[in-house]
Each structure stands twice: as structure tokens, then as C-alpha cells.
C-alpha atoms as a PDB file:
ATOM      1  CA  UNK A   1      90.105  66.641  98.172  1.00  0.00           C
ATOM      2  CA  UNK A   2      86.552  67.464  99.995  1.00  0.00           C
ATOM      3  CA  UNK A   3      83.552  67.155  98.561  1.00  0.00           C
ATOM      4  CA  UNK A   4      81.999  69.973  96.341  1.00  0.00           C
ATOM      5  CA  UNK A   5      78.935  72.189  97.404  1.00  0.00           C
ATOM      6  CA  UNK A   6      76.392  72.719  94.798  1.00  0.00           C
ATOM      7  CA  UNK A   7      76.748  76.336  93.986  1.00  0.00           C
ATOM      8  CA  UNK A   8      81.194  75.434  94.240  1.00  0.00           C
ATOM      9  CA  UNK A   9      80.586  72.531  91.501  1.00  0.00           C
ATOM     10  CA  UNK A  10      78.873  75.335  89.187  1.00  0.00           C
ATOM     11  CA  UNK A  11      81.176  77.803  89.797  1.00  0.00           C
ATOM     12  CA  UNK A  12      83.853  75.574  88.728  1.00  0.00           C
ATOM     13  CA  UNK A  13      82.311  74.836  86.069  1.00  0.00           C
ATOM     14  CA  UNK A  14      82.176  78.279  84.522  1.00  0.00           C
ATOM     15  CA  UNK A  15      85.331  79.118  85.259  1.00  0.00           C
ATOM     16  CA  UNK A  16      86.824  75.738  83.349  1.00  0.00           C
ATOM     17  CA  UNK A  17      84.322  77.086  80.923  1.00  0.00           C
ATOM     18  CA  UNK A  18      86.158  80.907  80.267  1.00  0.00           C
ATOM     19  CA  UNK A  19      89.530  79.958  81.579  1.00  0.00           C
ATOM     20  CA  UNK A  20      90.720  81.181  77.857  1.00  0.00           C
ATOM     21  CA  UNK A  21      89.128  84.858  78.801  1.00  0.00           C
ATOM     22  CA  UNK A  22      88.487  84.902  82.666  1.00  0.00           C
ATOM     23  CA  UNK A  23      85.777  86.416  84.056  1.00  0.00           C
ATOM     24  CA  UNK A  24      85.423  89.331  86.701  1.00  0.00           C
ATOM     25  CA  UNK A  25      83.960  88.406  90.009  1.00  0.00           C
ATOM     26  CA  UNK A  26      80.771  90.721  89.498  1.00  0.00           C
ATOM     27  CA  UNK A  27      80.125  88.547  85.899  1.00  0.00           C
ATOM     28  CA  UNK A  28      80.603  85.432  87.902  1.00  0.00           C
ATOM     29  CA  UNK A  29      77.597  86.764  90.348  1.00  0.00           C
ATOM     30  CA  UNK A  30      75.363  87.273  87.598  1.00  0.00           C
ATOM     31  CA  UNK A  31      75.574  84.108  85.546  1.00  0.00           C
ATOM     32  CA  UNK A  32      75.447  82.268  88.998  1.00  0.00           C
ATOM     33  CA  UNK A  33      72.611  84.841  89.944  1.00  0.00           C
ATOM     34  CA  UNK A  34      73.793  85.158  93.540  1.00  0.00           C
ATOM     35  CA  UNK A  35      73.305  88.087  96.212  1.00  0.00           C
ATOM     36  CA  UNK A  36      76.580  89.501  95.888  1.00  0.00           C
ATOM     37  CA  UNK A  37      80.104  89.385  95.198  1.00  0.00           C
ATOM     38  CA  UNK A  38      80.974  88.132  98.806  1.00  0.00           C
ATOM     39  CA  UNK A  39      78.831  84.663  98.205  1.00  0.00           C
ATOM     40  CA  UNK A  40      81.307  84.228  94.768  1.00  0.00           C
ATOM     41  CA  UNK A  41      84.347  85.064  96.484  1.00  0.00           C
ATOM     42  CA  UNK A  42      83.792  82.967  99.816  1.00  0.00           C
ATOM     43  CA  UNK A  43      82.985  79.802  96.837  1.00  0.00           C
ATOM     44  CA  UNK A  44      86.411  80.825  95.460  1.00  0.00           C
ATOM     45  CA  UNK A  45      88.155  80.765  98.850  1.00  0.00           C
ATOM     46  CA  UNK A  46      86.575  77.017  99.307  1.00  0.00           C
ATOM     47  CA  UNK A  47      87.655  75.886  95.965  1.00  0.00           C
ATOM     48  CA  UNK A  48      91.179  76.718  96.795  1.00  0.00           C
ATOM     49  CA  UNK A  49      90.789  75.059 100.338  1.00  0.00           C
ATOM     50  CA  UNK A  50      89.256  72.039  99.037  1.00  0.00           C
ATOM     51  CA  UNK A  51      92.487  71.998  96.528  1.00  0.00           C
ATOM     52  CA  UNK A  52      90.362  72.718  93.082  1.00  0.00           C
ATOM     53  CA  UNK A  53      91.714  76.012  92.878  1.00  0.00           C
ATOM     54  CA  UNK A  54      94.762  78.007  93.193  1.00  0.00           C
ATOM     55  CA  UNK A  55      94.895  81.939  92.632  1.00  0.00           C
ATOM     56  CA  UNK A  56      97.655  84.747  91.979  1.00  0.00           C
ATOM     57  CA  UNK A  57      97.116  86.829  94.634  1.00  0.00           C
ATOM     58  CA  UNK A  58      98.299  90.047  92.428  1.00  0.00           C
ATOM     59  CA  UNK A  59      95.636  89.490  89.713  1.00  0.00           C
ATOM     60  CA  UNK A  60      92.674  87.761  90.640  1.00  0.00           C
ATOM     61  CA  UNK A  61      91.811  86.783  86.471  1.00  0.00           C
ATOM     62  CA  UNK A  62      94.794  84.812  87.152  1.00  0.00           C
ATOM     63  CA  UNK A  63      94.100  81.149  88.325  1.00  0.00           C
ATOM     64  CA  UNK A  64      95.010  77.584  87.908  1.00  0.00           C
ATOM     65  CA  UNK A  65      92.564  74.314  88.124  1.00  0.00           C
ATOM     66  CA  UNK A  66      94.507  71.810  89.672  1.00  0.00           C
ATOM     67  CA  UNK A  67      91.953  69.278  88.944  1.00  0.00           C
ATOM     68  CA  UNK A  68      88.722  68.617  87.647  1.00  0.00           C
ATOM     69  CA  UNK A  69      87.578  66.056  90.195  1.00  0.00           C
ATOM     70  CA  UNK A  70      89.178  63.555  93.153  1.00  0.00           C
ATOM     71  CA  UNK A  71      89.784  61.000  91.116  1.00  0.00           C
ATOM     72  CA  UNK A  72      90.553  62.872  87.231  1.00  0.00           C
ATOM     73  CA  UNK A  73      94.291  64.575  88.208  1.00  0.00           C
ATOM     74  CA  UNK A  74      94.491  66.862  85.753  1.00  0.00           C
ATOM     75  CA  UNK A  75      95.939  70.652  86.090  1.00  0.00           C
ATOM     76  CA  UNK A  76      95.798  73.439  84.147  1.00  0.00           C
ATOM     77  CA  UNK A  77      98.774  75.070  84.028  1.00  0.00           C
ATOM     78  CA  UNK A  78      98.844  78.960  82.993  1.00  0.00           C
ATOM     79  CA  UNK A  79     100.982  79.816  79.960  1.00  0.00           C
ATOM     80  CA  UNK A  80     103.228  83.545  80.358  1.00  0.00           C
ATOM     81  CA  UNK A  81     104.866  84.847  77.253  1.00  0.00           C
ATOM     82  CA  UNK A  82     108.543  85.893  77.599  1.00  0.00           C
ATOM     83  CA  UNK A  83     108.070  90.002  77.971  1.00  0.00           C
ATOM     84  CA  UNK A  84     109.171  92.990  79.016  1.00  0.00           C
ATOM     85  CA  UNK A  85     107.793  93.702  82.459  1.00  0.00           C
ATOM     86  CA  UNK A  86     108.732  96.634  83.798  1.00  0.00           C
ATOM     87  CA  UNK A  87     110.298  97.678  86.885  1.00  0.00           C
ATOM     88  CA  UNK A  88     110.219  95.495  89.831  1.00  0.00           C
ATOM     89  CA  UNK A  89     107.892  93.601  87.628  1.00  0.00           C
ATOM     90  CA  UNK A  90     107.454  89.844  87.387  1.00  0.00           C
ATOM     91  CA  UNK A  91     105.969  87.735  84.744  1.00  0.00           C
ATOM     92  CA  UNK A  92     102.989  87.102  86.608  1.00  0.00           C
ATOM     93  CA  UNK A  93     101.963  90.422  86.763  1.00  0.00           C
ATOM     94  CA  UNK A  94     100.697  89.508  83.555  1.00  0.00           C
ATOM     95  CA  UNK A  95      96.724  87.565  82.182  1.00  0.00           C
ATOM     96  CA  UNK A  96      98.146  84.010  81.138  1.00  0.00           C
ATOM     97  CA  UNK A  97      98.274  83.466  77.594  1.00  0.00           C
ATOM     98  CA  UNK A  98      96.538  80.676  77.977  1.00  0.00           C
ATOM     99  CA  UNK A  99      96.078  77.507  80.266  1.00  0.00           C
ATOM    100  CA  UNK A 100      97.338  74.083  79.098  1.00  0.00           C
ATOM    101  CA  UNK A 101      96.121  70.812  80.422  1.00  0.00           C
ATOM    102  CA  UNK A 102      99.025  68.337  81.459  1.00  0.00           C
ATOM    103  CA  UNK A 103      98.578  65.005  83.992  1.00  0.00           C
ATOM    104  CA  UNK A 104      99.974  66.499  87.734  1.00  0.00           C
ATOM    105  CA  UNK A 105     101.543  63.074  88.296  1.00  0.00           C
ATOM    106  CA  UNK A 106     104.567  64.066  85.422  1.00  0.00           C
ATOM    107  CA  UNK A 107     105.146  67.215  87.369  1.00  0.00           C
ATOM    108  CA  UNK A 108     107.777  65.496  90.137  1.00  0.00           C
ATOM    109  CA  UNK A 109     106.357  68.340  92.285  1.00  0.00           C
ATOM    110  CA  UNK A 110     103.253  69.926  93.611  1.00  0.00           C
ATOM    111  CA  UNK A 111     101.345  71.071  90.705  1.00  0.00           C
ATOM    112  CA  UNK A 112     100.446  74.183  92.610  1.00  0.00           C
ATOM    113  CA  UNK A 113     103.882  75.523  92.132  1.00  0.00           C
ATOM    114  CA  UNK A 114     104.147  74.971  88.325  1.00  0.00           C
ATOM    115  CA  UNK A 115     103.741  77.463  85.873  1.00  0.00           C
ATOM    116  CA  UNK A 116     104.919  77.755  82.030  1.00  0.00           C
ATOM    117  CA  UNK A 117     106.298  79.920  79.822  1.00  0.00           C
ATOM    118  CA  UNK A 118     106.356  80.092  75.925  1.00  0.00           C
ATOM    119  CA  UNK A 119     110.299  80.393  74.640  1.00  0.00           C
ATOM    120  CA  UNK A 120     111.241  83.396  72.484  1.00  0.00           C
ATOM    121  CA  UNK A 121     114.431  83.205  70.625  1.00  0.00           C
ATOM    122  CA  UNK A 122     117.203  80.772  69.476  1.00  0.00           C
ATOM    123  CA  UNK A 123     119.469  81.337  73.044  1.00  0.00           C
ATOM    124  CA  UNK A 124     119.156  78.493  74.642  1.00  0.00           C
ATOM    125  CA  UNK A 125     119.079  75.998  71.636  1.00  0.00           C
ATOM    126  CA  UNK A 126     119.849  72.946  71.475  1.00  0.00           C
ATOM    127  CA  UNK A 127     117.956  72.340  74.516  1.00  0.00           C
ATOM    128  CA  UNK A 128     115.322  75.162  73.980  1.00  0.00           C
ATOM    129  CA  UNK A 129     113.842  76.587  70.698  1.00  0.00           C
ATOM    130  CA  UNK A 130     111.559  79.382  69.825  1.00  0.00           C
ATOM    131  CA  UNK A 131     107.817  78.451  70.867  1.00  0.00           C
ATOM    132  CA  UNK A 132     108.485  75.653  72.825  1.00  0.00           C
ATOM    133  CA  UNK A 133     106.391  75.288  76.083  1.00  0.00           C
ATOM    134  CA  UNK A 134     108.754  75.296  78.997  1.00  0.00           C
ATOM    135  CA  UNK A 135     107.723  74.018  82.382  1.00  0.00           C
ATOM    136  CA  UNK A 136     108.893  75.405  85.638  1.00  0.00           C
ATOM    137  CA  UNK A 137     108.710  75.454  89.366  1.00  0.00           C
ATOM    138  CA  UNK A 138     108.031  78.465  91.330  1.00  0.00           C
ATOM    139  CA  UNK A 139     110.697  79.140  93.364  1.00  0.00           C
ATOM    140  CA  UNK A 140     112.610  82.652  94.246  1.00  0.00           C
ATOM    141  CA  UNK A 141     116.168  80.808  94.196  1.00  0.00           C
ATOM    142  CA  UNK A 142     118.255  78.180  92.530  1.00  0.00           C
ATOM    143  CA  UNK A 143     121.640  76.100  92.402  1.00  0.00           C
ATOM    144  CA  UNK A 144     124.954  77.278  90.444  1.00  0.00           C
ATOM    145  CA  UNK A 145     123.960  75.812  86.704  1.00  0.00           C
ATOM    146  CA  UNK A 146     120.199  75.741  86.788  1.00  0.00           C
ATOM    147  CA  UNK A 147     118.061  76.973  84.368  1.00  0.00           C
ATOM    148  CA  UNK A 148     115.544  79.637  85.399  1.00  0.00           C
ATOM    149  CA  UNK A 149     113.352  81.607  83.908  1.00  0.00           C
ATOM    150  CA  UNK A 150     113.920  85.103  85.327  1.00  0.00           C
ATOM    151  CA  UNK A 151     113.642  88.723  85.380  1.00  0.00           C
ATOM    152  CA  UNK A 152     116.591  90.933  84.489  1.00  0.00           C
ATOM    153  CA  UNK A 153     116.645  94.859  84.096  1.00  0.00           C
ATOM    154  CA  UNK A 154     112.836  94.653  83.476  1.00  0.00           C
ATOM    155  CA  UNK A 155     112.756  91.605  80.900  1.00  0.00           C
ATOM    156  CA  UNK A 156     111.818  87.810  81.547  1.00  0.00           C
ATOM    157  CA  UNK A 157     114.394  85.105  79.956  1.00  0.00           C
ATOM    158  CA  UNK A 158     115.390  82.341  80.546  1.00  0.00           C
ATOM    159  CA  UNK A 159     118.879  81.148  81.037  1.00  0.00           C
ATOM    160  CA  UNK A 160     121.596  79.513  82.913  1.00  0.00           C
ATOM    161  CA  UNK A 161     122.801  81.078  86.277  1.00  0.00           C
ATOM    162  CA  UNK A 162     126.780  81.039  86.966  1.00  0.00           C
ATOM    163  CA  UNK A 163     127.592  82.064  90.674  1.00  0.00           C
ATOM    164  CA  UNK A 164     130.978  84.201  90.358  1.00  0.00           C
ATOM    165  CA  UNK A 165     131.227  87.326  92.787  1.00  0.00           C
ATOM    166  CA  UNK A 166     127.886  87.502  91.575  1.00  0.00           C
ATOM    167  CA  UNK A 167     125.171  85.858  89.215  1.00  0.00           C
ATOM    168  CA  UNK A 168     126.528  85.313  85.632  1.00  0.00           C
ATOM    169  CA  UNK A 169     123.476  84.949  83.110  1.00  0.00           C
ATOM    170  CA  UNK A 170     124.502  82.636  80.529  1.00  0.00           C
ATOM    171  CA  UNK A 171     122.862  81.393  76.740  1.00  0.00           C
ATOM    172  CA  UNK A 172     122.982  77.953  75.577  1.00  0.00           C
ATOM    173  CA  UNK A 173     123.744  79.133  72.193  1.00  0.00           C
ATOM    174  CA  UNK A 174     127.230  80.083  72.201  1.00  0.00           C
ATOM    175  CA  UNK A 175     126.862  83.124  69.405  1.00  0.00           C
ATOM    176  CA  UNK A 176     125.398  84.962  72.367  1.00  0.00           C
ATOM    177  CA  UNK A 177     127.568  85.908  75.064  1.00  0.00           C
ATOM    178  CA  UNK A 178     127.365  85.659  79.002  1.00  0.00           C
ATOM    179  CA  UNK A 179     126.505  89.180  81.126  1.00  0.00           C
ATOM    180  CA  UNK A 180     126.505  89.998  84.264  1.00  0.00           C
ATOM    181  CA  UNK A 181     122.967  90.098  85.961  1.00  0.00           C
ATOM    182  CA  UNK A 182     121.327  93.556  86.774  1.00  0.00           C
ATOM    183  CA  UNK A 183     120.845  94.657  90.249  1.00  0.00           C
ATOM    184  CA  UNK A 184     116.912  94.048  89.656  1.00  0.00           C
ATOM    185  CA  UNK A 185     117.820  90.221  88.778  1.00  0.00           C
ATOM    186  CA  UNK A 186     115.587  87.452  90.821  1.00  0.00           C
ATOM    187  CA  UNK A 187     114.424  84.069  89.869  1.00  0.00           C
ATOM    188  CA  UNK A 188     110.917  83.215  89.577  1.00  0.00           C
ATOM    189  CA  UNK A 189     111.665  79.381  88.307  1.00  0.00           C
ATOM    190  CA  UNK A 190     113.472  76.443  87.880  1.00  0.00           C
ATOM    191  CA  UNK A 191     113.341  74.720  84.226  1.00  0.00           C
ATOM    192  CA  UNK A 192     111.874  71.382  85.004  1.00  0.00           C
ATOM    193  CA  UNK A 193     111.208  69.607  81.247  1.00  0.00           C
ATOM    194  CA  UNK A 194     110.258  71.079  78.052  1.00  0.00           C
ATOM    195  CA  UNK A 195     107.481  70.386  75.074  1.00  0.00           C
ATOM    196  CA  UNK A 196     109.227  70.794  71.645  1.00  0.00           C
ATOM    197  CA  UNK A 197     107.005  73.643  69.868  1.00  0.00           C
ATOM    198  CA  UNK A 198     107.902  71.080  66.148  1.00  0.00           C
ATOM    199  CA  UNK A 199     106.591  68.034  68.132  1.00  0.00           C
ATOM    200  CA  UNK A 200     103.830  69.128  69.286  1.00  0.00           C
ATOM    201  CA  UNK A 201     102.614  70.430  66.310  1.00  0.00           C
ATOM    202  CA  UNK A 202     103.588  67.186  64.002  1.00  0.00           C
END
């Protein structure tokens, strides 16, 4: 990771500081009392070069830290609620919930492609309950038996994929039945570990 510009350290700085409620580009320009939009977005673009920074490029509120500093590996992963979406819609269409500090050297993976979502439901118990924080990799496809979290006829879930003449979408809790996925089906995740909701609030 490079080193930080002046102006790039403070604009980091405020937007660790309202990553709860992010600011729009204009408010960025007039706490950091700059010429003009361009100067904040061209101090964006470098904190994503210089690897501080990564940004949905549907909804620029939307943003991780991946770390606070060279030597301090810490990312802050953004936190989606299980919701309906809409058509063709895609759970990061959506402001994070919030953004949740965990060490990128747990991740097994680049912590650029994480992203997590909070559980809804009894589903997938045993191995997921309501409100626990679910960690996944962005990814668009997946292996017969994975666990995604996906978007089918307009809603996010999460559940296990079966690959017979077509995707299968399949509960961990056996009360609820497998179905067929809907023609607007696609992943946008692979399940890689889980925080229990109980644990983490012991």
C-alpha cells in the first residue's frame, strides 16, 4: 500500500468517521473545503488505487475500508439485510446496514471481495439462525452443494444450490421444502463462515 497524500489521509478520515451514515460527495467538499467535487472524487479514485478503498460502482454511499493503515489490516466489511429487491435487483443495490470491522487475514480471500449479510429466518438452522452475521465471497457462480446467498424471483436468501436439469434451492431446516429456482435466479456469494447472532451478544 502507497503512501497517503495529505488531503487523502483526511479524507479517509471522515469517511471512517460517517461510515454509519455516508456522506455525499458535495458534503465531503465542504468539510474538506476544496474547489470542487472533481478534487474529492480524484482523492477517492487514489484511495482505491493505493488499496484503502473499495467502492460499489452502482451506489457511490456504498464503500468498504479495507484498512486503516499499511501495517493495521483491518477491513470494514458492509452489512446487507436479507430483502426484497426487486426486479433484476441485487442486494447491493441497497445503503449497507452497517459496516463491521473483522481482521482481513481470517478472510482466506481478498478482503475486497467479501461482503455480509444479516440472516432472517430459521431455514437454514442448525448451521444458520436468525440475526447471525454471515460472511461471503462475491462471486456470480458456485459448486453443486454450496451455500450462497442469492437472489430469486426478486428476494435475497440464502440457501443450498442442487444442480438437477436445473438449480434446486434447498433449506437446511427440513420443515421447509426444496423449489425450483426462478428464471431471475443468480448468485451473488459463496457462504464462507458465520458469527452466531447468541455469541456475539453473550
Amino acid at each position: 500500500m502507497q503512501e497517503l497524500h495529505p488531503a487523502q489521509k483526511r479524507l479517509l478520515e471522515i469517511l471512517k468517521k460517517n461510515s454509519d451514515e455516508p456522506l455525499s460527495v458535495r458534503k465531503i467538499q465542504e468539510i474538506m473545503e476544496v474547489s470542487s467535487p472533481s478534487v474529492v472524487q480524484h482523492h477517492i479514485k487514489q484511495l482505491e488505487k493505493k488499496g484503502y478503498l473499495r467502492r460499489n460502482p452502482l451506489n457511490p454511499k456504498d464503500y468498504q475500508i479495507l484498512a486503516e493503515s499499511p501495517d493495521k489490516q483491518v477491513t470494514f466489511l458492509n452489512l446487507y439485510g436479507l430483502a426484497q429487491c426487486g426486479p433484476n435487483g441485487s442486494v447491493f443495490d441497497g445503503d449497507p446496514i452497517e459496516r463491521v470491522p473483522i481482521s482481513s487475514k481470517i478472510l482466506g480471500f481478498p478482503s475486497s471481495e467479501a461482503f455480509m449479510v444479516k440472516a432472517k429466518g430459521d431455514s437454514m438452522t442448525p448451521r444458520i439462525h436468525e440475526k447471525d452475521l454471515v460472511i461471503a465471497r462475491k462471486i456470480n457462480h458456485a459448486d453443486n452443494g454450496s451455500i450462497v446467498v442469492c437472489v430469486n424471483n426478486g428476494e435475497t436468501l440464502i440457501k443450498k444450490i442442487q444442480k438437477e436439469n436445473g438449480v434446486i434451492l434447498v433449506s437446511l431446516n427440513s420443515k421447509y421444502p426444496p423449489f425450483v429456482a426462478n428464471e431471475d435466479f443468480r448468485v451473488e456469494g459463496v457462504v464462507k463462515g458465520v458469527y452466531s447472532y447468541e455469541i456475539s451478544n453473550v
